[in-house]
PDB file of N, CA and C in Angstrom:
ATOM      1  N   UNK A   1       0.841  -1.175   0.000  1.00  0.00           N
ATOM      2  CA  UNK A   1       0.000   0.000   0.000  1.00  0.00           C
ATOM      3  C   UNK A   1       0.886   1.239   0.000  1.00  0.00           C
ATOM      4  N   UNK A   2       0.568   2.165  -0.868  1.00  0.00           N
ATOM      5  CA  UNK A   2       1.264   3.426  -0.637  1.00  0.00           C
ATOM      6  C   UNK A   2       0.158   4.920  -0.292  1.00  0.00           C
ATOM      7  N   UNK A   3       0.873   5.146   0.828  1.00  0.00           N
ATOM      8  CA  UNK A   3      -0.167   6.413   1.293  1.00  0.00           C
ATOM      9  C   UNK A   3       0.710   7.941   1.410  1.00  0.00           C
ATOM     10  N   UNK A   4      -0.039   8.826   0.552  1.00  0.00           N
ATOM     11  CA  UNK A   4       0.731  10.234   0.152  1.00  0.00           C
ATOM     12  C   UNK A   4       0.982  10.758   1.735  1.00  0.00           C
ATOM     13  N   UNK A   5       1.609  11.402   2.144  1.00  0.00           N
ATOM     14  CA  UNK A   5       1.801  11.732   3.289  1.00  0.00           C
ATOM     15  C   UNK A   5       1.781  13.520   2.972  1.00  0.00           C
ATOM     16  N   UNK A   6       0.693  13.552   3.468  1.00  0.00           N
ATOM     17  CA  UNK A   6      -0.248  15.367   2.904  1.00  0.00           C
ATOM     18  C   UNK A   6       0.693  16.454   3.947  1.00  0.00           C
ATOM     19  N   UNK A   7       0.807  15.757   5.197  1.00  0.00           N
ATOM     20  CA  UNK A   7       1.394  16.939   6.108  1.00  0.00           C
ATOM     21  C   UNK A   7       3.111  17.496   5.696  1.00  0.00           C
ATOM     22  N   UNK A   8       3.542  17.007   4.932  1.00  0.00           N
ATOM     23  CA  UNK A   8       5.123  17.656   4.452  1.00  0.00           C
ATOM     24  C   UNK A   8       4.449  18.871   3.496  1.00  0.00           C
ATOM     25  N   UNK A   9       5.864  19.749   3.995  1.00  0.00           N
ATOM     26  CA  UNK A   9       5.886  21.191   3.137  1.00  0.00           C
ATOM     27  C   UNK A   9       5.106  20.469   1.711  1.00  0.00           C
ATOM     28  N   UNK A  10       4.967  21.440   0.940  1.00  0.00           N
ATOM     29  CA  UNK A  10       4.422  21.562  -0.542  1.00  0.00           C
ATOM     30  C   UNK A  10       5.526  21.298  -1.528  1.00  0.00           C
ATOM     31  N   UNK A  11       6.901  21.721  -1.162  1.00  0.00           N
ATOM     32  CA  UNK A  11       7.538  21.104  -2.257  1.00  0.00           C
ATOM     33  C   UNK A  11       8.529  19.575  -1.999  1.00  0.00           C
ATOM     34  N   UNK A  12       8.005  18.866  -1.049  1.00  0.00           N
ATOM     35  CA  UNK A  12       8.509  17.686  -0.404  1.00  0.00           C
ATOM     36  C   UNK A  12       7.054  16.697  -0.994  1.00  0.00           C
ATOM     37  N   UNK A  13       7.785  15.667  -1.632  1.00  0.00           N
ATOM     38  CA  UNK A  13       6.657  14.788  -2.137  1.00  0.00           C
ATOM     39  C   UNK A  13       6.973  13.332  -1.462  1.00  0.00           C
ATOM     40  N   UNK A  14       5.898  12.906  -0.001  1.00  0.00           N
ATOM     41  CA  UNK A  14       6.151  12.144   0.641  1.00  0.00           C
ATOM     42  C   UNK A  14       5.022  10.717   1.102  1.00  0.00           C
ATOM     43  N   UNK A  15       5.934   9.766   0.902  1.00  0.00           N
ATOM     44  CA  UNK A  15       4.820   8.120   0.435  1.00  0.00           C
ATOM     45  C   UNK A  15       4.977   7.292   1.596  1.00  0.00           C
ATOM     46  N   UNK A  16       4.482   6.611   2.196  1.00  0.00           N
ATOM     47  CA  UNK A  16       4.424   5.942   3.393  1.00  0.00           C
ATOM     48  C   UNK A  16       4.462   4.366   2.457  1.00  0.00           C
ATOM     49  N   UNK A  17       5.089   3.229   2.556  1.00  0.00           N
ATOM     50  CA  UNK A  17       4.866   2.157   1.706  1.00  0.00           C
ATOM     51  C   UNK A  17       4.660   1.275   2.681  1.00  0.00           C
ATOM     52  N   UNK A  18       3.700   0.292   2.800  1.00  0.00           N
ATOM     53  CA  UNK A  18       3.437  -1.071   3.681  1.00  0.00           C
ATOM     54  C   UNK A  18       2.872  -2.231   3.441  1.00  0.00           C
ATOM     55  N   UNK A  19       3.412  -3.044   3.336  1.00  0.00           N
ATOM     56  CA  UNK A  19       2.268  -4.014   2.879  1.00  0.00           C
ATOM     57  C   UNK A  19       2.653  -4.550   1.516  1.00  0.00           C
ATOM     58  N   UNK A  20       2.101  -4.923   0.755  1.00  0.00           N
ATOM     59  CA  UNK A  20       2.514  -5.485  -0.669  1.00  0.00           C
ATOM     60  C   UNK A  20       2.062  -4.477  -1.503  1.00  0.00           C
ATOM     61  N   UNK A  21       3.696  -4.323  -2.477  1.00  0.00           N
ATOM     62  CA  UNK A  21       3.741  -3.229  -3.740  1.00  0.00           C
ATOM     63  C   UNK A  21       3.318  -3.547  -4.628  1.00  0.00           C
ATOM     64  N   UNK A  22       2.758  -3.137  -5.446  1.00  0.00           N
ATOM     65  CA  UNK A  22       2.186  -3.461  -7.125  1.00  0.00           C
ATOM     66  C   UNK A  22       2.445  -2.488  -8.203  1.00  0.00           C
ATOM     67  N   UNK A  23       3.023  -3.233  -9.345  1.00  0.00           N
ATOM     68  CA  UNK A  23       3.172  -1.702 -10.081  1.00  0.00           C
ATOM     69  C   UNK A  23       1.840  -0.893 -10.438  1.00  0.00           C
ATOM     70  N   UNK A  24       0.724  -1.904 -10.461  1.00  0.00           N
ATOM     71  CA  UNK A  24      -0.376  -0.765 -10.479  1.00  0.00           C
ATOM     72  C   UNK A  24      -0.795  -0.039  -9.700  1.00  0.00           C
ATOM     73  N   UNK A  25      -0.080   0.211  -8.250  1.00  0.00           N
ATOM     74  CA  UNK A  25       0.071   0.676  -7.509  1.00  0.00           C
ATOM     75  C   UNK A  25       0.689   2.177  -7.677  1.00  0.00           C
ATOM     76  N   UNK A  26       1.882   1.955  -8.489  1.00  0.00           N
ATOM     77  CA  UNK A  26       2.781   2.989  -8.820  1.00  0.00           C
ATOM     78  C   UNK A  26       2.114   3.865 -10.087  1.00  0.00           C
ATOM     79  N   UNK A  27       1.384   2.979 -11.171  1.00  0.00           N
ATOM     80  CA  UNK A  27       0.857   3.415 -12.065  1.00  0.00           C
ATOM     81  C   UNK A  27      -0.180   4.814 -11.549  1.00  0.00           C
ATOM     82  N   UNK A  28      -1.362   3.916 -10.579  1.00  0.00           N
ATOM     83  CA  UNK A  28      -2.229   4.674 -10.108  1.00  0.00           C
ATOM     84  C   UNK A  28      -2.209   5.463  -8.820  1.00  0.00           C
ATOM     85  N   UNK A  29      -0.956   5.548  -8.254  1.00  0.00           N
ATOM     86  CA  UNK A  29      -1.399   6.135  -6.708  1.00  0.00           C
ATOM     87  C   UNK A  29       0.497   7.113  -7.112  1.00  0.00           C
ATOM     88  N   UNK A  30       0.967   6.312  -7.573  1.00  0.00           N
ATOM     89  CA  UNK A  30       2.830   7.279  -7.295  1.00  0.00           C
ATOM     90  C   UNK A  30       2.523   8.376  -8.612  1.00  0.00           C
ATOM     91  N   UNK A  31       2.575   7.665  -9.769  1.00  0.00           N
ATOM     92  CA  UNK A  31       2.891   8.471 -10.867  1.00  0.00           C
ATOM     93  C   UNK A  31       1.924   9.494 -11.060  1.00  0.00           C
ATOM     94  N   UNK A  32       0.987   9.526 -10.593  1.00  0.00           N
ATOM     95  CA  UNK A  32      -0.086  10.931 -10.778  1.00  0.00           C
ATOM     96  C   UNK A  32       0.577  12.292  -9.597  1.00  0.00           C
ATOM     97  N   UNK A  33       1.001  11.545  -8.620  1.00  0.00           N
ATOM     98  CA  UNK A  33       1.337  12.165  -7.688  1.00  0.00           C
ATOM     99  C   UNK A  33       2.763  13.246  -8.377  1.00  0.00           C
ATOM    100  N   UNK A  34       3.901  12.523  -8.857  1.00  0.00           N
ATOM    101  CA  UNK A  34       5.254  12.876  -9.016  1.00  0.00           C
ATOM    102  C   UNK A  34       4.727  13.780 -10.439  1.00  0.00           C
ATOM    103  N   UNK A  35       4.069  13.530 -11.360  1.00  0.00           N
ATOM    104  CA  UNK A  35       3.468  14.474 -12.150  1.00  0.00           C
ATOM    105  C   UNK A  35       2.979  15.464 -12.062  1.00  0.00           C
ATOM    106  N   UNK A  36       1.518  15.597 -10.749  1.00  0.00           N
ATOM    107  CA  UNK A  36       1.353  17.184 -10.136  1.00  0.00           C
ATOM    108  C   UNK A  36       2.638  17.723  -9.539  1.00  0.00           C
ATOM    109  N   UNK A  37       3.404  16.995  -8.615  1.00  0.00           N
ATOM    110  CA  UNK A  37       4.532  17.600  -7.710  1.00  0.00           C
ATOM    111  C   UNK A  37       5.448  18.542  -8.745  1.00  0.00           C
ATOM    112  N   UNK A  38       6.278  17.670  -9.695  1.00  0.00           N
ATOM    113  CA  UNK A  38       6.728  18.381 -10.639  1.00  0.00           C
ATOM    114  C   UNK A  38       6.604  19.629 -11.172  1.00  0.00           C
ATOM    115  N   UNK A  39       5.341  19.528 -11.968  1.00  0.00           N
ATOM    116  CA  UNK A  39       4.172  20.675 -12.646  1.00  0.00           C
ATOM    117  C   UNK A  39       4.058  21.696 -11.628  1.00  0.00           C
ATOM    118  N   UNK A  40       4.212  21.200 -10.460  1.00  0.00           N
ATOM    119  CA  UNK A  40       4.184  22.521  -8.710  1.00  0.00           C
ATOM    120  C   UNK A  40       5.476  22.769  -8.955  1.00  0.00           C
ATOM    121  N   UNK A  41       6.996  22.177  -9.015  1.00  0.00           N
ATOM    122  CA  UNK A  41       7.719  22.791  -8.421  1.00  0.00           C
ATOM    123  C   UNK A  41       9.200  22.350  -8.772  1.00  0.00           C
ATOM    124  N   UNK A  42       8.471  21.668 -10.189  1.00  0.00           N
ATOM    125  CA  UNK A  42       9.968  21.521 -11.159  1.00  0.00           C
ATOM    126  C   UNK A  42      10.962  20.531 -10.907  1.00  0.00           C
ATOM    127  N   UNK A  43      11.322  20.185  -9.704  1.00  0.00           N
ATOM    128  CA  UNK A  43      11.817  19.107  -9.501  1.00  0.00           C
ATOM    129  C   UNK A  43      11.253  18.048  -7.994  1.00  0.00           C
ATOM    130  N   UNK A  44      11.737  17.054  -8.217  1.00  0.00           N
ATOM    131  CA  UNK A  44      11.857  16.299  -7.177  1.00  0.00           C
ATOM    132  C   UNK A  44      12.714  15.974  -5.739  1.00  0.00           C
ATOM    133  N   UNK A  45      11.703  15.957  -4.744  1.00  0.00           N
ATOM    134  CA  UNK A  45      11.949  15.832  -3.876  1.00  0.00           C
ATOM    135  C   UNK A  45      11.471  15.197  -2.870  1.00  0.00           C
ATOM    136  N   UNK A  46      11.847  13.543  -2.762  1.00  0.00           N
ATOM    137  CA  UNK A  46      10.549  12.698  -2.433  1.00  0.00           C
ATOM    138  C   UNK A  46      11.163  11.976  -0.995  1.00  0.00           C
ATOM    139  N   UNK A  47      10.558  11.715  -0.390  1.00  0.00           N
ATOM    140  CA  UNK A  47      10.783  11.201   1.026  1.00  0.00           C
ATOM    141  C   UNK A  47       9.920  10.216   1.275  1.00  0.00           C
ATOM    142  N   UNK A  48      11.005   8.374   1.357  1.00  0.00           N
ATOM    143  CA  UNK A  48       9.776   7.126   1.309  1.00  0.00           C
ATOM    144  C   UNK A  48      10.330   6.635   2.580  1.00  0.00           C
ATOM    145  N   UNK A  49       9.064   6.422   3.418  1.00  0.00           N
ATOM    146  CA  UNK A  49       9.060   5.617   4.529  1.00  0.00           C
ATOM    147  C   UNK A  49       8.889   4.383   4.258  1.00  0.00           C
ATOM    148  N   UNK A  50       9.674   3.356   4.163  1.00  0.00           N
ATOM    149  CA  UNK A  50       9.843   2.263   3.610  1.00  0.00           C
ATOM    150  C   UNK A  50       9.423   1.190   4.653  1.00  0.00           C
ATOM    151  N   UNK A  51       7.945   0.885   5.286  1.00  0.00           N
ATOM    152  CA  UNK A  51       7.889  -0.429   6.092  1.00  0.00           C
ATOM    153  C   UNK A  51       7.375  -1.485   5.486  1.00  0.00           C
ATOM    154  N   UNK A  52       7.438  -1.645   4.660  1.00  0.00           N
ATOM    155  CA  UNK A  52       7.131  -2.480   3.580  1.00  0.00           C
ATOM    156  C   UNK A  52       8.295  -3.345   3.116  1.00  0.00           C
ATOM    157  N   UNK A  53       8.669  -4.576   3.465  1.00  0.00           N
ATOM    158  CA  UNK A  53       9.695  -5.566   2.831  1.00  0.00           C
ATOM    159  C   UNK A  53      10.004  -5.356   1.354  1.00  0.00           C
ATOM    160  N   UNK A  54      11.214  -4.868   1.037  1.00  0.00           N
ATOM    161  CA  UNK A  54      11.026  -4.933  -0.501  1.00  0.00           C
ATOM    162  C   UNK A  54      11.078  -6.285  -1.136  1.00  0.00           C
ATOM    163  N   UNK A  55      11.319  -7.715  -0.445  1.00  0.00           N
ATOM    164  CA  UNK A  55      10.481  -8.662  -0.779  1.00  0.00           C
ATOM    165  C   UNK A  55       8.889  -9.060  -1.360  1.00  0.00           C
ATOM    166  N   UNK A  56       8.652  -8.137  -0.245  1.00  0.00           N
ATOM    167  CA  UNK A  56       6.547  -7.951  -0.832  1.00  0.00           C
ATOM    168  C   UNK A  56       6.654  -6.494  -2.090  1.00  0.00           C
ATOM    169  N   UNK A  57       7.477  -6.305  -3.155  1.00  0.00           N
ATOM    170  CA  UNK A  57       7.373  -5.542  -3.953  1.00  0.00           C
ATOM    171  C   UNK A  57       7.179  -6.709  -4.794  1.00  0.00           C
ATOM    172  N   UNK A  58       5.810  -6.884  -5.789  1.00  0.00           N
ATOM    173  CA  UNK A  58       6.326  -8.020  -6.842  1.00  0.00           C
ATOM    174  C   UNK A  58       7.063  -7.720  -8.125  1.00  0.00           C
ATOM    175  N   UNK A  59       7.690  -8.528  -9.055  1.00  0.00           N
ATOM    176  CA  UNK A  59       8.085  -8.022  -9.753  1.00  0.00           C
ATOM    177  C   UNK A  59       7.890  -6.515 -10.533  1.00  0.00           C
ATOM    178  N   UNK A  60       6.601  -6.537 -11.495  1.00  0.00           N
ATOM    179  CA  UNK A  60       6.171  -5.426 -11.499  1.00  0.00           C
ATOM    180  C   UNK A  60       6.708  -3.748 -11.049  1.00  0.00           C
ATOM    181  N   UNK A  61       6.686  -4.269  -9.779  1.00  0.00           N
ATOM    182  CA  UNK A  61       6.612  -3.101  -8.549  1.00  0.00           C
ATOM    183  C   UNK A  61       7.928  -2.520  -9.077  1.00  0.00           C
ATOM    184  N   UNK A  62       9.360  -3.691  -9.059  1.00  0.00           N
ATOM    185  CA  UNK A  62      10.327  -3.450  -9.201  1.00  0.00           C
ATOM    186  C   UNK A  62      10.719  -2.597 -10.413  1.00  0.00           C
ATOM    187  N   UNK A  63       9.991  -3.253 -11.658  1.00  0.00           N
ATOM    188  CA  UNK A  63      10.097  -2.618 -12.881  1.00  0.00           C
ATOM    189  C   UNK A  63       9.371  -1.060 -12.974  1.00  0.00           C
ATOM    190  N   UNK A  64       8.463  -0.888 -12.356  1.00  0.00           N
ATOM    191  CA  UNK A  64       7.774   0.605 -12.281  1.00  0.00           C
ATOM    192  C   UNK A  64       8.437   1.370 -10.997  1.00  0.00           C
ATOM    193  N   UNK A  65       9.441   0.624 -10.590  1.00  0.00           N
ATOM    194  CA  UNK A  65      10.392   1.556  -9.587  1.00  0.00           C
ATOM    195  C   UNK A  65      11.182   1.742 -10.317  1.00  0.00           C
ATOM    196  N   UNK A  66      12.201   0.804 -11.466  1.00  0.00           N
ATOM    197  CA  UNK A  66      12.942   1.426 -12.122  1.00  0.00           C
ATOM    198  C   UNK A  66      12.770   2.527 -13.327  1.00  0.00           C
ATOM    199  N   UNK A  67      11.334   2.018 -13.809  1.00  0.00           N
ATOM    200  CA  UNK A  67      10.880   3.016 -15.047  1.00  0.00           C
ATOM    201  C   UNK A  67      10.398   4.316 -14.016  1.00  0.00           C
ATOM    202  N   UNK A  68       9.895   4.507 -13.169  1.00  0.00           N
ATOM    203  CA  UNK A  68      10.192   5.893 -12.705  1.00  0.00           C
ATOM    204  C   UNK A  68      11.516   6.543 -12.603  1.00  0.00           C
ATOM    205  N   UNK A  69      12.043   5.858 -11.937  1.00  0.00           N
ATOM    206  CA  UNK A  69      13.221   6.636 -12.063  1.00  0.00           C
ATOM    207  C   UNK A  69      13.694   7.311 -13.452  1.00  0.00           C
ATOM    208  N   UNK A  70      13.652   6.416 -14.225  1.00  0.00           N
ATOM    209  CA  UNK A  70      13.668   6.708 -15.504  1.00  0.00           C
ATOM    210  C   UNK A  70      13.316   7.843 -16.170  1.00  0.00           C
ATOM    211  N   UNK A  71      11.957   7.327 -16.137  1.00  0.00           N
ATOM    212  CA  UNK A  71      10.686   8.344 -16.895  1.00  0.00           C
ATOM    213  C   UNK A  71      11.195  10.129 -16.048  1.00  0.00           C
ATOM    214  N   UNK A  72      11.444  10.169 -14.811  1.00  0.00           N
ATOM    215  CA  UNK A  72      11.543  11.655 -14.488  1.00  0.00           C
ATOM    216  C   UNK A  72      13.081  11.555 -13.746  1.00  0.00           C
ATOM    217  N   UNK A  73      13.951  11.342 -14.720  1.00  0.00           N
ATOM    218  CA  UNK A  73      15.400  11.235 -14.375  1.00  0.00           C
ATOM    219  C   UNK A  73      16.072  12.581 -14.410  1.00  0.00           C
ATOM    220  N   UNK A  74      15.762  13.632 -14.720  1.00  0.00           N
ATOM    221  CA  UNK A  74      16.508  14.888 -14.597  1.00  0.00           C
ATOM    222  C   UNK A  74      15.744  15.330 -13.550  1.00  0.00           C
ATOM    223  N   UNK A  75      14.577  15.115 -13.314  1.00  0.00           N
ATOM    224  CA  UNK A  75      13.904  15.659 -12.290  1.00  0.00           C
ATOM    225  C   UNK A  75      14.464  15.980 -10.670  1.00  0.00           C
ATOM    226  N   UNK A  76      15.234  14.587 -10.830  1.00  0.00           N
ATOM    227  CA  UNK A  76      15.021  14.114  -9.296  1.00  0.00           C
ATOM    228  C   UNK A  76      16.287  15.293  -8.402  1.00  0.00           C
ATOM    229  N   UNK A  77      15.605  15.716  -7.497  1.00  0.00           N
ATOM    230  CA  UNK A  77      16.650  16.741  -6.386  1.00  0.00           C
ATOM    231  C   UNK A  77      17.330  15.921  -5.527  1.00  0.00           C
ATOM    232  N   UNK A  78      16.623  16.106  -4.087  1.00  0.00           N
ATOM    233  CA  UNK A  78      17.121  15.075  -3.119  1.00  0.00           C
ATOM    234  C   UNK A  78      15.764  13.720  -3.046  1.00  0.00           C
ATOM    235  N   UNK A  79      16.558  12.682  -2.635  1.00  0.00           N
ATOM    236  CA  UNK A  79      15.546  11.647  -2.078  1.00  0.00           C
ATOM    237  C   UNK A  79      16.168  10.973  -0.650  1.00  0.00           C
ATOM    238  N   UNK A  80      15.419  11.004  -0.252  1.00  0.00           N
ATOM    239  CA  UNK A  80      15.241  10.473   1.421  1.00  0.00           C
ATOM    240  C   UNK A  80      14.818   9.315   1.142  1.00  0.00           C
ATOM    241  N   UNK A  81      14.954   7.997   1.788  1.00  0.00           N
ATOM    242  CA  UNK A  81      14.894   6.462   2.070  1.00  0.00           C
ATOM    243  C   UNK A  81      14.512   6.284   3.669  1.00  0.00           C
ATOM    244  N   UNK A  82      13.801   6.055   4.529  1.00  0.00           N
ATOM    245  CA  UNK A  82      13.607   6.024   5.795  1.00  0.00           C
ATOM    246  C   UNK A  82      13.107   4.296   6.280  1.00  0.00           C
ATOM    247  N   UNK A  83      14.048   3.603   6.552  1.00  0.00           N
ATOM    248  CA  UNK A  83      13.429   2.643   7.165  1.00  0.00           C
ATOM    249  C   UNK A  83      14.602   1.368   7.917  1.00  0.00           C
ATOM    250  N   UNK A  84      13.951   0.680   8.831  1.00  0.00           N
ATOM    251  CA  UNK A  84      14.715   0.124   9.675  1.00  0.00           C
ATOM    252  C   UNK A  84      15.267  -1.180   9.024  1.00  0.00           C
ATOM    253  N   UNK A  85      14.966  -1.234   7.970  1.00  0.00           N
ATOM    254  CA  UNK A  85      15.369  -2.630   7.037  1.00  0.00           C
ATOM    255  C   UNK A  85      17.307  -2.466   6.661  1.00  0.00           C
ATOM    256  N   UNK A  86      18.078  -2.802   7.335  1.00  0.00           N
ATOM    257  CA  UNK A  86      19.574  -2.312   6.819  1.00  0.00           C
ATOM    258  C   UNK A  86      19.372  -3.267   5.419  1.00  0.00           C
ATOM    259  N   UNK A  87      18.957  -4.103   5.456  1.00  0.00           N
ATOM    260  CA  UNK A  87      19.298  -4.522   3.708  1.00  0.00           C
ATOM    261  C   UNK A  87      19.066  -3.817   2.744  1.00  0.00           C
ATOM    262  N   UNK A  88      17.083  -3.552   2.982  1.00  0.00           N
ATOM    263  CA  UNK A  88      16.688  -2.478   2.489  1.00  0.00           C
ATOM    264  C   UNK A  88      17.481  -0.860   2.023  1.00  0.00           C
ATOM    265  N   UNK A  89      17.815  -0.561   3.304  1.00  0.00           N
ATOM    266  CA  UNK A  89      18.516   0.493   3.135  1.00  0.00           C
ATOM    267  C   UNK A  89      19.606   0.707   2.669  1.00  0.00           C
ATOM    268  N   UNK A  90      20.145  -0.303   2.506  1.00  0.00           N
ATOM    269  CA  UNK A  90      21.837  -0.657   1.804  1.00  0.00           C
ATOM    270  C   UNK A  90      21.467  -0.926   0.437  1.00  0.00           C
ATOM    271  N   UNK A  91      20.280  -1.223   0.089  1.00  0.00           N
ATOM    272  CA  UNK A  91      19.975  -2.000  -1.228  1.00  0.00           C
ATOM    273  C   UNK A  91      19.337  -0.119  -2.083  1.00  0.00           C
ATOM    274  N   UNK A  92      19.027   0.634  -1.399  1.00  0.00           N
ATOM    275  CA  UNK A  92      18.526   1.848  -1.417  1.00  0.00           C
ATOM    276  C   UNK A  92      19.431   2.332  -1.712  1.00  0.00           C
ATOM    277  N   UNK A  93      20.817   2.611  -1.483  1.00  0.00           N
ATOM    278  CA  UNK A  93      21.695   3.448  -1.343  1.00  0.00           C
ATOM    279  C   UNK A  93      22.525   3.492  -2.880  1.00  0.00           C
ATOM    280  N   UNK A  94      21.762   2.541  -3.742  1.00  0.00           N
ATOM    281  CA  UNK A  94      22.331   2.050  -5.144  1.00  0.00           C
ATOM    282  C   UNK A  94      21.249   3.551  -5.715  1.00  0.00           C
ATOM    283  N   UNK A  95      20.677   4.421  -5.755  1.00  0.00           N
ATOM    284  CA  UNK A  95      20.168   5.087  -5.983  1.00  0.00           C
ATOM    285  C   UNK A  95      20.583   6.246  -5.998  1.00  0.00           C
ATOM    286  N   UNK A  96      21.592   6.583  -5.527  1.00  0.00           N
ATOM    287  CA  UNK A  96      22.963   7.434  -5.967  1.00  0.00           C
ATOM    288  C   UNK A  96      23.230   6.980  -6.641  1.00  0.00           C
ATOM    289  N   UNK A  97      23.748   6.027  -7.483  1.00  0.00           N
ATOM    290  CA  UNK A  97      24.310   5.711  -8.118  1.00  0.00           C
ATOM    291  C   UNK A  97      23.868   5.725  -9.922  1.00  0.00           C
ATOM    292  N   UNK A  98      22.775   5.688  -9.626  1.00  0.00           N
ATOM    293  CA  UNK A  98      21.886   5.367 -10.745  1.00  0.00           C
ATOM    294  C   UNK A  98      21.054   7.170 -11.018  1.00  0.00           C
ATOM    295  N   UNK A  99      20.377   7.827 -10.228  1.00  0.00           N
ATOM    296  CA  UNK A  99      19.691   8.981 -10.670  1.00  0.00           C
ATOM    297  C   UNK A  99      20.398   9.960  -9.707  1.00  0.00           C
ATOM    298  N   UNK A 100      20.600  10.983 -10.867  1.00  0.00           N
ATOM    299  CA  UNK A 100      21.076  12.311 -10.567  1.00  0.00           C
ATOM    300  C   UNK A 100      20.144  13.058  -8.998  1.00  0.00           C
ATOM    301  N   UNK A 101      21.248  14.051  -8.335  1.00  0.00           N
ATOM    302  CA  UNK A 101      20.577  14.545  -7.053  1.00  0.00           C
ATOM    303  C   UNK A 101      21.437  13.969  -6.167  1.00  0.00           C
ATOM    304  N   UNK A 102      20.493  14.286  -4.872  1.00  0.00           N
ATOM    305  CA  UNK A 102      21.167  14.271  -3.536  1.00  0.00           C
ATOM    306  C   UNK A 102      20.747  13.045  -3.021  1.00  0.00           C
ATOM    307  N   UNK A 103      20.578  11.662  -2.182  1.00  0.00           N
ATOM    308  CA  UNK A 103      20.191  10.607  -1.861  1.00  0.00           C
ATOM    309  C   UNK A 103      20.850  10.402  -0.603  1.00  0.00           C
ATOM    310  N   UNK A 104      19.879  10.413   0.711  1.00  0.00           N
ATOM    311  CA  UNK A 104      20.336   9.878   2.009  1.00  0.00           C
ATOM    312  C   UNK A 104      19.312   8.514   2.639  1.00  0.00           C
ATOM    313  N   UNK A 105      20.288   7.920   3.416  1.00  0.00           N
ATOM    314  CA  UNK A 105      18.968   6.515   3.690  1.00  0.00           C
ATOM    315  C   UNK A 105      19.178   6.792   5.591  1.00  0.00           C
ATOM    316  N   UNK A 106      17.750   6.663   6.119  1.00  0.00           N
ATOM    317  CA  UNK A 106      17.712   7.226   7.681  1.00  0.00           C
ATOM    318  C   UNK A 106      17.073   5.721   8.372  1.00  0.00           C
ATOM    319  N   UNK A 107      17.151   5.554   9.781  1.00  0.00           N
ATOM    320  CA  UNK A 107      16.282   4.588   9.844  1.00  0.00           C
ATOM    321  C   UNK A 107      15.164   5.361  10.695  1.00  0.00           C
ATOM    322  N   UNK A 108      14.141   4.866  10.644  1.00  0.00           N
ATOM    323  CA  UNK A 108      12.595   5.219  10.845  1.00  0.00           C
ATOM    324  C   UNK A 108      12.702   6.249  12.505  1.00  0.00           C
ATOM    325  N   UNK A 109      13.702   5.806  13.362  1.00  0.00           N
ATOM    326  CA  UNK A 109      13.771   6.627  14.477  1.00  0.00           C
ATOM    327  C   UNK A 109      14.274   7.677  14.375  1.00  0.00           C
ATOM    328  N   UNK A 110      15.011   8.288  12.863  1.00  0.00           N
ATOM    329  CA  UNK A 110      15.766   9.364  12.233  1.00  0.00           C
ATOM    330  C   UNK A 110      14.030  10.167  11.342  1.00  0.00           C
ATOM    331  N   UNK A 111      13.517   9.532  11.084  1.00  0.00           N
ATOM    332  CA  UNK A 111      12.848  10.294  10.965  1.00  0.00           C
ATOM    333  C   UNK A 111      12.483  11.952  10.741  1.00  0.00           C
ATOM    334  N   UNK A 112      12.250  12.398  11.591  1.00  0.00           N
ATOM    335  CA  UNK A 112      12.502  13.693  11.763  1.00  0.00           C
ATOM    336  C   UNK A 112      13.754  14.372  11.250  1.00  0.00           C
ATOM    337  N   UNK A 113      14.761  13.797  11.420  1.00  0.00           N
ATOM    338  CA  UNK A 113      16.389  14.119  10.503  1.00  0.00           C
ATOM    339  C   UNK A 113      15.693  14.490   9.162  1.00  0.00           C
ATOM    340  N   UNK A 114      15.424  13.326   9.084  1.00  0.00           N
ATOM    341  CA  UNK A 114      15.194  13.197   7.452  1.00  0.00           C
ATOM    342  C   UNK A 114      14.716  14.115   6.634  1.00  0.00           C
ATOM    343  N   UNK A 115      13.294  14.423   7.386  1.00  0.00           N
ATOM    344  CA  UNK A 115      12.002  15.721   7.389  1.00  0.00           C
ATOM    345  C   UNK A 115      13.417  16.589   7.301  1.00  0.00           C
ATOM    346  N   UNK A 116      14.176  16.839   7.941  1.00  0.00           N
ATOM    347  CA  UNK A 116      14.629  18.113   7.973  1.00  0.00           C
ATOM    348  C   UNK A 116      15.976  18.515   7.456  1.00  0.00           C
ATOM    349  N   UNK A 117      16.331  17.267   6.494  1.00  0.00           N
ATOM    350  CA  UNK A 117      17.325  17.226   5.346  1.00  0.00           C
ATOM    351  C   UNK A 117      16.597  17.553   4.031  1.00  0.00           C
ATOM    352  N   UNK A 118      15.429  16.727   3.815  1.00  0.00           N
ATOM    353  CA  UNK A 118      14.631  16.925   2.379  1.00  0.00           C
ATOM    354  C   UNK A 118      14.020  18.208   2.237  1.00  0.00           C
ATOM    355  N   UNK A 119      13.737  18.822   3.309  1.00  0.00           N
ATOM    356  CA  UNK A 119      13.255  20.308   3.224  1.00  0.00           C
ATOM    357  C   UNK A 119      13.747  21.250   3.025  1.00  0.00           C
ATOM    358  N   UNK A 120      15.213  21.035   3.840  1.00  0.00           N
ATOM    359  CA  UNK A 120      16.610  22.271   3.446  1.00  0.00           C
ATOM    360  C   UNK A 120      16.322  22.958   2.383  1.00  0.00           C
TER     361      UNK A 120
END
């Protein structure tokens, strides 16, 4: 499940993930989202609370995580990663590597850090 997280500033675009991913998930609930955000404010700046196993991402999920990246690859500013999974978060950290911008990974008790790195 992915849930927009409404209370971050306006130019912070922020997803709560839990539960099992689907790329029609991403189709219908991420990509409409990163499209208005944009159209607001030109680039990206997204902050994912990751309690969601990226095991329970099914394939799919994986492929519409990489075709986003893709699809809005100059876009991207900073991205924030938040979650207590070290695999996860180590497996996250390949995201520097791959899309342009700033990329930090926090664990879920950093939280608030995080909020207050992606906002800078």
């Amino acid at each position: 499940m992915l849930e927009h997280l409404i209370y971050l500033p306006k130019h912070i675009l922020g997803v709560h993930a839990t539960g099992k991913i689907t790329n029609e998930q991403y189709e219908r609930e991420l990509e409409p989202l990163l499209d208005e955000h944009i159209k607001e404010n030109g680039k990206i700046n997204y902050l994912l609370i990751l309690e969601a196993d990226i095991k329970n991402f099914d394939a799919g999920a994986w492929c519409g995580n990489i075709g986003i990246g893709l699809k809005y690859f100059t876009k991207w500013h900073k991205l924030a990663v938040v979650t207590d999974r070290d695999g996860d978060r180590e497996f996250s950290h390949l995201f520097k590597y791959i899309l342009p911008g700033k990329y930090k990974g926090y664990r879920l008790e950093e939280l608030d850090e995080a909020i207050k790195w992606i906002t800078a």
